[in-house]
C-alpha atoms as a PDB file:
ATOM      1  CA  UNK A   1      54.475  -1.338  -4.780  1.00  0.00           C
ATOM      2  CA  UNK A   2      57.024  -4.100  -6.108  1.00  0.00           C
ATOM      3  CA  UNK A   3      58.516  -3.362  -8.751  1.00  0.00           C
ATOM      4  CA  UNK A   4      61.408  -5.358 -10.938  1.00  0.00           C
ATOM      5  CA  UNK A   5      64.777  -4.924 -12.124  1.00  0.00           C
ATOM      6  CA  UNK A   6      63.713  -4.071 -15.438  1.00  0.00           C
ATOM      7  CA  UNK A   7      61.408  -1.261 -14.464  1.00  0.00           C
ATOM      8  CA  UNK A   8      62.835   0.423 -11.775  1.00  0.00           C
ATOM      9  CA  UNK A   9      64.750   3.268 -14.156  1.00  0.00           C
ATOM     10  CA  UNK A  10      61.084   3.877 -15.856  1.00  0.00           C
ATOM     11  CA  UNK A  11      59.324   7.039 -14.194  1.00  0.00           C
ATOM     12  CA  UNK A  12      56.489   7.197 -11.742  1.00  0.00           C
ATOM     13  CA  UNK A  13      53.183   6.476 -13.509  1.00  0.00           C
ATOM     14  CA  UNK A  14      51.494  10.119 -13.635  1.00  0.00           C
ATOM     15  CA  UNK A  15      54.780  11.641 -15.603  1.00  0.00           C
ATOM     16  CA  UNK A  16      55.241   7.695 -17.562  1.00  0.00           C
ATOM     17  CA  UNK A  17      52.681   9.124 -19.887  1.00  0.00           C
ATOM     18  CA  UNK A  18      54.381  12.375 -20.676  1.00  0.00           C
ATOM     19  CA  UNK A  19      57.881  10.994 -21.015  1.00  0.00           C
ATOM     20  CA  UNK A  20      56.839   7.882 -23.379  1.00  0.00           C
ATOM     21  CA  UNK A  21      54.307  10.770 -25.519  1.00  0.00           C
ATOM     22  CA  UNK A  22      57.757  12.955 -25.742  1.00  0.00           C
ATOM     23  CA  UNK A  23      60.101   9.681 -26.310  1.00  0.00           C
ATOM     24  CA  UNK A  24      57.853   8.090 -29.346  1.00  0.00           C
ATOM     25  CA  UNK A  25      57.155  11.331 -30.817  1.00  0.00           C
ATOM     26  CA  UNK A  26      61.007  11.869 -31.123  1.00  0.00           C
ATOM     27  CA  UNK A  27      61.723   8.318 -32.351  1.00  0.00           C
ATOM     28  CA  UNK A  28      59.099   8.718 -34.781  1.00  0.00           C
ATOM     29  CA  UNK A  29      60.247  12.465 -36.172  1.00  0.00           C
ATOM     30  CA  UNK A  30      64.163  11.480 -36.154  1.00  0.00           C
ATOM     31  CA  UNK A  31      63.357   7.846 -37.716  1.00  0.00           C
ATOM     32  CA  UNK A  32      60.663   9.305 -40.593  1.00  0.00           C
ATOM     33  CA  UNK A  33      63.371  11.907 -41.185  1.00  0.00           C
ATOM     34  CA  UNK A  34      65.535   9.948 -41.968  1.00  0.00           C
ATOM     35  CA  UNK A  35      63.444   7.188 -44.060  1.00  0.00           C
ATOM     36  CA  UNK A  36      62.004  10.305 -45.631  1.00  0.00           C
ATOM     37  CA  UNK A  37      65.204  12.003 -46.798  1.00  0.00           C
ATOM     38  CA  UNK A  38      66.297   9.237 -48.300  1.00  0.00           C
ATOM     39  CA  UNK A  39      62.697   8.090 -50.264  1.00  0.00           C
ATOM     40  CA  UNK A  40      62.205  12.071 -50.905  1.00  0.00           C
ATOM     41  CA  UNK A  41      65.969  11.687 -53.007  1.00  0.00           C
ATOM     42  CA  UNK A  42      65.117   8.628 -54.748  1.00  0.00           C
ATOM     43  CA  UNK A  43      61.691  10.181 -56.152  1.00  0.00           C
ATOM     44  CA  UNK A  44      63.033  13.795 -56.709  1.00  0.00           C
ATOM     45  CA  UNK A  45      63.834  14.556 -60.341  1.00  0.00           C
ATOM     46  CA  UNK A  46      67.403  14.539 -61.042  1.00  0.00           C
ATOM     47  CA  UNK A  47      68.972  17.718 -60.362  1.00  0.00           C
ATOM     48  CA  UNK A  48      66.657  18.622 -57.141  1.00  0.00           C
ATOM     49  CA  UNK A  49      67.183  16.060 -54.898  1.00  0.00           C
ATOM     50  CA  UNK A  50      67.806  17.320 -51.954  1.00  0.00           C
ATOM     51  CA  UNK A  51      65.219  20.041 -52.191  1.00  0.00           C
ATOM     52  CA  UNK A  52      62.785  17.214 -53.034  1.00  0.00           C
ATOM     53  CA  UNK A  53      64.418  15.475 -49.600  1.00  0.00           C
ATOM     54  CA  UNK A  54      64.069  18.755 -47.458  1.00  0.00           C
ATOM     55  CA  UNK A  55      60.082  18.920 -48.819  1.00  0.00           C
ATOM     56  CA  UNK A  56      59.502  15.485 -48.064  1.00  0.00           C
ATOM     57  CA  UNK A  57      60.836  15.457 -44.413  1.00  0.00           C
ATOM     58  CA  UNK A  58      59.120  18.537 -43.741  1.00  0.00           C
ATOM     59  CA  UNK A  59      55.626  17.156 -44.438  1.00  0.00           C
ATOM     60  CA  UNK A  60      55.910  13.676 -43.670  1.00  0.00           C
ATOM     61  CA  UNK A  61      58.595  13.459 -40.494  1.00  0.00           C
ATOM     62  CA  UNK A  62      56.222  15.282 -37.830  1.00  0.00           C
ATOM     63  CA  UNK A  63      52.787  12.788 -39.234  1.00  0.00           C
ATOM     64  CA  UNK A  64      55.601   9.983 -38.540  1.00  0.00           C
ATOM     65  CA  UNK A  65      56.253  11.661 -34.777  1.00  0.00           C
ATOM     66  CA  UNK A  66      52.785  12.599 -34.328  1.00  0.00           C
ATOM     67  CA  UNK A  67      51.290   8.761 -34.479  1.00  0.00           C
ATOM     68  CA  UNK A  68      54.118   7.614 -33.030  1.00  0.00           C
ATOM     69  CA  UNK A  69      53.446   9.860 -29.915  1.00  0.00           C
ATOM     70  CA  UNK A  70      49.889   8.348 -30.561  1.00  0.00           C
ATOM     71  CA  UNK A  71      50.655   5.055 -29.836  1.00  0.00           C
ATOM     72  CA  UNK A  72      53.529   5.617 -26.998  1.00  0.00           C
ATOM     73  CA  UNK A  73      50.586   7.666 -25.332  1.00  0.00           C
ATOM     74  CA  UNK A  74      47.778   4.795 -25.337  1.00  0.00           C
ATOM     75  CA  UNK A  75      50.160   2.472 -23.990  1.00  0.00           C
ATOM     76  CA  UNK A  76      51.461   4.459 -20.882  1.00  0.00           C
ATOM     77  CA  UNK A  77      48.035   5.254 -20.246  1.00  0.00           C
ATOM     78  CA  UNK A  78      47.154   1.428 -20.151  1.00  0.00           C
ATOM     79  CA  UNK A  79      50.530   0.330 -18.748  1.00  0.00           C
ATOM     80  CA  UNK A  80      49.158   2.602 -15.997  1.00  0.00           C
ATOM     81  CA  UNK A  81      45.674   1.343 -15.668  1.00  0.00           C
ATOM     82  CA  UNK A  82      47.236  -1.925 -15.027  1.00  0.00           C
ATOM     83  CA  UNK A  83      49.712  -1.112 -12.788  1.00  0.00           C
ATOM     84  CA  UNK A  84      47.202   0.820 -10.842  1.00  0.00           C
ATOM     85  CA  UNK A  85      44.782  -2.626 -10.752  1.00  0.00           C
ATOM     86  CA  UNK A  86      47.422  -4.973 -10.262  1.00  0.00           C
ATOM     87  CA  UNK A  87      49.179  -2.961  -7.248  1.00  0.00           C
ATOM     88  CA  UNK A  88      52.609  -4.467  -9.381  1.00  0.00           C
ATOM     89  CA  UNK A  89      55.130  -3.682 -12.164  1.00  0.00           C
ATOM     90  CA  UNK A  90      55.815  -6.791 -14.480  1.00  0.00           C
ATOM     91  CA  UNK A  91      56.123  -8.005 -18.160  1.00  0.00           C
ATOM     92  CA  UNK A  92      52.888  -8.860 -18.309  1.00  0.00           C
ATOM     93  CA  UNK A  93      51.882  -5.050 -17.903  1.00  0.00           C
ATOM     94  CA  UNK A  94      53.620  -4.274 -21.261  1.00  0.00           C
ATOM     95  CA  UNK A  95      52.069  -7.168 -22.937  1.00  0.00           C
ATOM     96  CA  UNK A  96      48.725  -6.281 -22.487  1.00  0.00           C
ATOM     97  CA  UNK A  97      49.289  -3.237 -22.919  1.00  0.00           C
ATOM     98  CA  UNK A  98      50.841  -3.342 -26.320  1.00  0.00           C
ATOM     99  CA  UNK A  99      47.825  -5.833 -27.343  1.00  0.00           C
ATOM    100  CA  UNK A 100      45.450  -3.154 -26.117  1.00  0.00           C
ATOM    101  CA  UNK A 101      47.007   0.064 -27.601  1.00  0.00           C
ATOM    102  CA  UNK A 102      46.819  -2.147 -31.034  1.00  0.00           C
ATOM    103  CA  UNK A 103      43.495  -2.669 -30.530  1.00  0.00           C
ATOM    104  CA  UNK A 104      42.374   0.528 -29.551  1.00  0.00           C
ATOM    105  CA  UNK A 105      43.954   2.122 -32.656  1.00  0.00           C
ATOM    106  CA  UNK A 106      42.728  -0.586 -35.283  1.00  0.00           C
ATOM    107  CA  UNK A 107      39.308  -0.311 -33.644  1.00  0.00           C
ATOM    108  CA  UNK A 108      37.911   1.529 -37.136  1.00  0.00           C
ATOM    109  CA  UNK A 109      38.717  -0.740 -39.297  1.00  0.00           C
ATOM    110  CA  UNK A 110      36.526  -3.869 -37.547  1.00  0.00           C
ATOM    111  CA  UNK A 111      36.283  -6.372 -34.962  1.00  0.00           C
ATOM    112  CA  UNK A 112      38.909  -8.527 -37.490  1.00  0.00           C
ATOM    113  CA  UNK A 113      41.557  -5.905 -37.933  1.00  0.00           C
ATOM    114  CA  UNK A 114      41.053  -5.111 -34.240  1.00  0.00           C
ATOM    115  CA  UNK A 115      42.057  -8.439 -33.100  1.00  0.00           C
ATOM    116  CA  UNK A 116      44.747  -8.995 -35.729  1.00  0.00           C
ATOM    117  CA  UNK A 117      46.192  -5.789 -34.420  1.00  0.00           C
ATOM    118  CA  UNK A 118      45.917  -6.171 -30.657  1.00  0.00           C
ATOM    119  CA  UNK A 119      47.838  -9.770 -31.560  1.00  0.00           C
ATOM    120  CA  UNK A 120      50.994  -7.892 -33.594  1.00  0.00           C
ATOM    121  CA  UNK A 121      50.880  -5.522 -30.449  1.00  0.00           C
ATOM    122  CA  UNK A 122      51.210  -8.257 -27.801  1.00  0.00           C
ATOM    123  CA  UNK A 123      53.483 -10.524 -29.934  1.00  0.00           C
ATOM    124  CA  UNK A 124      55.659  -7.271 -30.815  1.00  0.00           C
ATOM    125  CA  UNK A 125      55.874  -6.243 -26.634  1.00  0.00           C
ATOM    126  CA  UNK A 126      56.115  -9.458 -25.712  1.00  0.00           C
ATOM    127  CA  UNK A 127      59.164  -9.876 -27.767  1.00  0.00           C
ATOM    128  CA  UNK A 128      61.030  -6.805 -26.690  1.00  0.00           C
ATOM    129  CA  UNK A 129      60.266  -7.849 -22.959  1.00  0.00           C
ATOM    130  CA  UNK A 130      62.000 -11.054 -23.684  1.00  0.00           C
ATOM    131  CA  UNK A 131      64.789  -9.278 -25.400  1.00  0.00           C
ATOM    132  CA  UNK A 132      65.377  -6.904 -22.427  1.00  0.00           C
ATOM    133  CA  UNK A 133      65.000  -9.906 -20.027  1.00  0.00           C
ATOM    134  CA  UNK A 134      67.378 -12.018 -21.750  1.00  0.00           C
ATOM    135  CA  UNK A 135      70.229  -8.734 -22.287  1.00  0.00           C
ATOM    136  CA  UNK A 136      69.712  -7.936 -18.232  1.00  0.00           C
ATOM    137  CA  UNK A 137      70.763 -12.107 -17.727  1.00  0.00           C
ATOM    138  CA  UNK A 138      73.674 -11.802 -19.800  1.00  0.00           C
ATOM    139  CA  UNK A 139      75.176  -8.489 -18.722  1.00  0.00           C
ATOM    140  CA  UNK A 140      74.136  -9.277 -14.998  1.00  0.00           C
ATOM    141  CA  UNK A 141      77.352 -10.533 -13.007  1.00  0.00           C
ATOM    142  CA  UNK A 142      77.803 -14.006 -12.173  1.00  0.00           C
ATOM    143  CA  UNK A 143      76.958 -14.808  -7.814  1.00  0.00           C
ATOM    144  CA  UNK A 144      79.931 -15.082  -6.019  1.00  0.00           C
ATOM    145  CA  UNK A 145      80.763 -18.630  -4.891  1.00  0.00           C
ATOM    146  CA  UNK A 146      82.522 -19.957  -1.370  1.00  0.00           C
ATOM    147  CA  UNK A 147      85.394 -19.944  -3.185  1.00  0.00           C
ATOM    148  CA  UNK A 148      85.590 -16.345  -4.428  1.00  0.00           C
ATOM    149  CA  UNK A 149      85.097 -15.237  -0.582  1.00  0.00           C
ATOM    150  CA  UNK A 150      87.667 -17.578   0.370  1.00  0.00           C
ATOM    151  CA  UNK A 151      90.265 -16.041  -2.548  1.00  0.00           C
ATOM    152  CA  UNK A 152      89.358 -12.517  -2.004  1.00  0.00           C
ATOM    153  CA  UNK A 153      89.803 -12.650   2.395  1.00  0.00           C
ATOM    154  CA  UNK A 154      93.143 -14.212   1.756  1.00  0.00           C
ATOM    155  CA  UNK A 155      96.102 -12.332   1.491  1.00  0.00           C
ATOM    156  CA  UNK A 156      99.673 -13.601   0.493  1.00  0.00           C
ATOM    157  CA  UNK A 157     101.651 -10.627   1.972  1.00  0.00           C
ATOM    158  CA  UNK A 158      99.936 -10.488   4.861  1.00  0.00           C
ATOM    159  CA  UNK A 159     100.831 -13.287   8.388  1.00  0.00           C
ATOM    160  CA  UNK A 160      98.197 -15.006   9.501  1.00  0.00           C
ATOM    161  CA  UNK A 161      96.958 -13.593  13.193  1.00  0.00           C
ATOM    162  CA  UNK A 162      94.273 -15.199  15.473  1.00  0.00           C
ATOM    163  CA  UNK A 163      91.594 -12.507  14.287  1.00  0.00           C
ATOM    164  CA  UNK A 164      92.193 -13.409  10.667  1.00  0.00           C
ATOM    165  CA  UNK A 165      92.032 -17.158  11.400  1.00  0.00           C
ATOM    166  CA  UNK A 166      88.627 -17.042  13.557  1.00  0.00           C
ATOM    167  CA  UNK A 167      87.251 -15.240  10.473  1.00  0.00           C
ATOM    168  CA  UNK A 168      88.342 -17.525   7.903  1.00  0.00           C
ATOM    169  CA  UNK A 169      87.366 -20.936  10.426  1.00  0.00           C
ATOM    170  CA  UNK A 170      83.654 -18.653  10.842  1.00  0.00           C
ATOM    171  CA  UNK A 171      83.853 -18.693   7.002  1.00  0.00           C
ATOM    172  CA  UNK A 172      84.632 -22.345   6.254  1.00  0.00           C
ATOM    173  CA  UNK A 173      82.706 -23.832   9.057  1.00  0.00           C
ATOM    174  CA  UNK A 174      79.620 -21.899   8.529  1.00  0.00           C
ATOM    175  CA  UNK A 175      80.090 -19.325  10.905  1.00  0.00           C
ATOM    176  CA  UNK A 176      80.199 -21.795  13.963  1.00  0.00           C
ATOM    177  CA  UNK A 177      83.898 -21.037  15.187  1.00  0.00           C
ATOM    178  CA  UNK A 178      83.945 -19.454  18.777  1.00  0.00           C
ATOM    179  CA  UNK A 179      86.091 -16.583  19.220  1.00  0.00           C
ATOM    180  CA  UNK A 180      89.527 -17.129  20.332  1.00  0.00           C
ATOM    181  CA  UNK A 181      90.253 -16.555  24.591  1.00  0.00           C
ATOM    182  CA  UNK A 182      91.967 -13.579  25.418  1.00  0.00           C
ATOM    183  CA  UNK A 183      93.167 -13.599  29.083  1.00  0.00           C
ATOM    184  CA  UNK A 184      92.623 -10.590  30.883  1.00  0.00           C
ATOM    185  CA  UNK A 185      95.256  -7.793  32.316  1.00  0.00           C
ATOM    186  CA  UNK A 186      96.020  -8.491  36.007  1.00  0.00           C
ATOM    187  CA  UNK A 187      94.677  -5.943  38.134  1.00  0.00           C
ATOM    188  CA  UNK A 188      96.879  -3.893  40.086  1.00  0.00           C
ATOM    189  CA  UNK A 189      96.801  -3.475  43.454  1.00  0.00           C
ATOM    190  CA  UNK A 190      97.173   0.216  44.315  1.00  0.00           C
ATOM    191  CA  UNK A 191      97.173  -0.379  48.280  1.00  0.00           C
ATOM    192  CA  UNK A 192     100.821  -2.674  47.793  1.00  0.00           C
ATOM    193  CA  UNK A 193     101.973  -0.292  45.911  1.00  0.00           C
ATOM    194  CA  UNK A 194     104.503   2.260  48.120  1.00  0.00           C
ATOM    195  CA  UNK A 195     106.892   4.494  47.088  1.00  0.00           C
ATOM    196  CA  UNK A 196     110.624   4.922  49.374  1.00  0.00           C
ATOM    197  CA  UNK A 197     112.826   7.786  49.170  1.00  0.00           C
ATOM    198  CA  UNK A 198     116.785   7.040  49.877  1.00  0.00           C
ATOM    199  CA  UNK A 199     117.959   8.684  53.200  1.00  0.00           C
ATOM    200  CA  UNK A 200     121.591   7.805  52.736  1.00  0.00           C
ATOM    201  CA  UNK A 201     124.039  10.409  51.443  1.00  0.00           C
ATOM    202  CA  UNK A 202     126.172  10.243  48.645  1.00  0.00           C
ATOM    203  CA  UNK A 203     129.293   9.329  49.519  1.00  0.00           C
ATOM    204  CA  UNK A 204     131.288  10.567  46.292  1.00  0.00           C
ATOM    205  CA  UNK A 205     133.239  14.063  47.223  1.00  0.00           C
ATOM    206  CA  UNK A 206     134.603  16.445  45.136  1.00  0.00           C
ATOM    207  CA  UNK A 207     138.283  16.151  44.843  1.00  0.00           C
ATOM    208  CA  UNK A 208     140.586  18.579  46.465  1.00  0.00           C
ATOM    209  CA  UNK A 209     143.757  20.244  44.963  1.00  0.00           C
ATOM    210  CA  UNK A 210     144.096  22.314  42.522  1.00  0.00           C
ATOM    211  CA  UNK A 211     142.693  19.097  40.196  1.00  0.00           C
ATOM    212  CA  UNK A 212     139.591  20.424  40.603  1.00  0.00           C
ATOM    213  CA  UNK A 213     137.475  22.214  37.954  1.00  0.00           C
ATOM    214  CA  UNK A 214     136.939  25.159  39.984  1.00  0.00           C
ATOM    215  CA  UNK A 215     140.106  27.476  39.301  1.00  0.00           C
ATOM    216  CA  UNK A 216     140.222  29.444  43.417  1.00  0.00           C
ATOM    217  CA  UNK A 217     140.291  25.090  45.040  1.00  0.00           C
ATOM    218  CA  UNK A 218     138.180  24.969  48.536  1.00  0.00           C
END
């Protein structure tokens, strides 16, 4: 199955669903605990504040988690659905999905507020897609040109030697260089080949006398 850039750090579809339930529903407990600590201060009497924070993130941080989890849930299942029919991984995958997790979860409320949310979903996904599109483009490293392989196979300390020319001509002319002739070894003939032993005697002598090294003479 092809898959992009972009989604090939997400997990395989069957454990997607878990890990986007478990993701949203910790977003949505560590974000309402915080929003909630801080609107649980403001509308605490003076003088218990942060007991009136510490109530209000108890009761409202896990709802927060809870329909976050909700959502993230809905929309792995039909990120799924659609990767499963479209044999593919793309943007488009998270935009409908998005559109249909809004509708699905406005679906009490009427056919209106169905369609106004399934919009806000696919406008919303859409967005982020473009977002994380646009951030990969921009952190992505530039191609290398013919003149950054040229600059990085040269090198100034280096002398130039017939293997490191054919590569560089291969490089500049497209690859059409022919490697450089290297003449062969003569053979050696083995049967021309005789070895002679001298038959002549030396003719140096040791001296006589008492010159000599040996102490007694001859």
């Amino acid at each position: 199955m092809p898959r992009n850039n972009g989604m090939a750090d997400r997990e395989p579809c069957p454990w997607r669903i878990v890990d986007d339930v478990g993701g949203a529903f910790c977003m949505g407990a560590i974000g309402g605990g915080i929003w909630h600590t801080i609107k649980g201060a403001r509308l605490a009497p003076a003088g218990s504040r942060l007991q009136g924070s510490m109530s209000a993130i108890q009761a409202r941080a896990p709802v927060l988690g809870g329909q976050f989890a909700v959502w993230g849930g809905l929309f792995a299942c039909c990120d799924c659905t659609l990767t499963a029919i479209r044999q593919k991984e793309d943007p488009w995958n998270s935009i409908v999905s998005g559109a249909a997790t809004g509708g699905v979860l406005a679906a009490r409320a009427g056919p209106r507020a169905m369609a106004s949310a399934a919009v806000v979903g696919g406008v919303l996904l859409a967005l982020i897609e473009g977002m994380g599109i646009m951030f990969t483009k921009m952190m992505a490293p530039p191609v290398p040109t013919k003149d950054d392989y040229e600059r990085a196979m040269q090198d100034p300390t280096a002398p130039p030697t017939s293997g490191g020319m054919n590569i560089m001509g291969s490089v500049m002319g497209g690859g059409n260089a022919p490697p450089a002739a290297t003449a062969p070894p003569p053979p050696m003939d083995m049967a021309s080949t005789e070895t002679t032993f001298s038959t002549e005697k030396s003719k140096e002598q040791p001296p006589k006398g008492g010159s000599s090294w040996f102490p007694f003479g001859s």
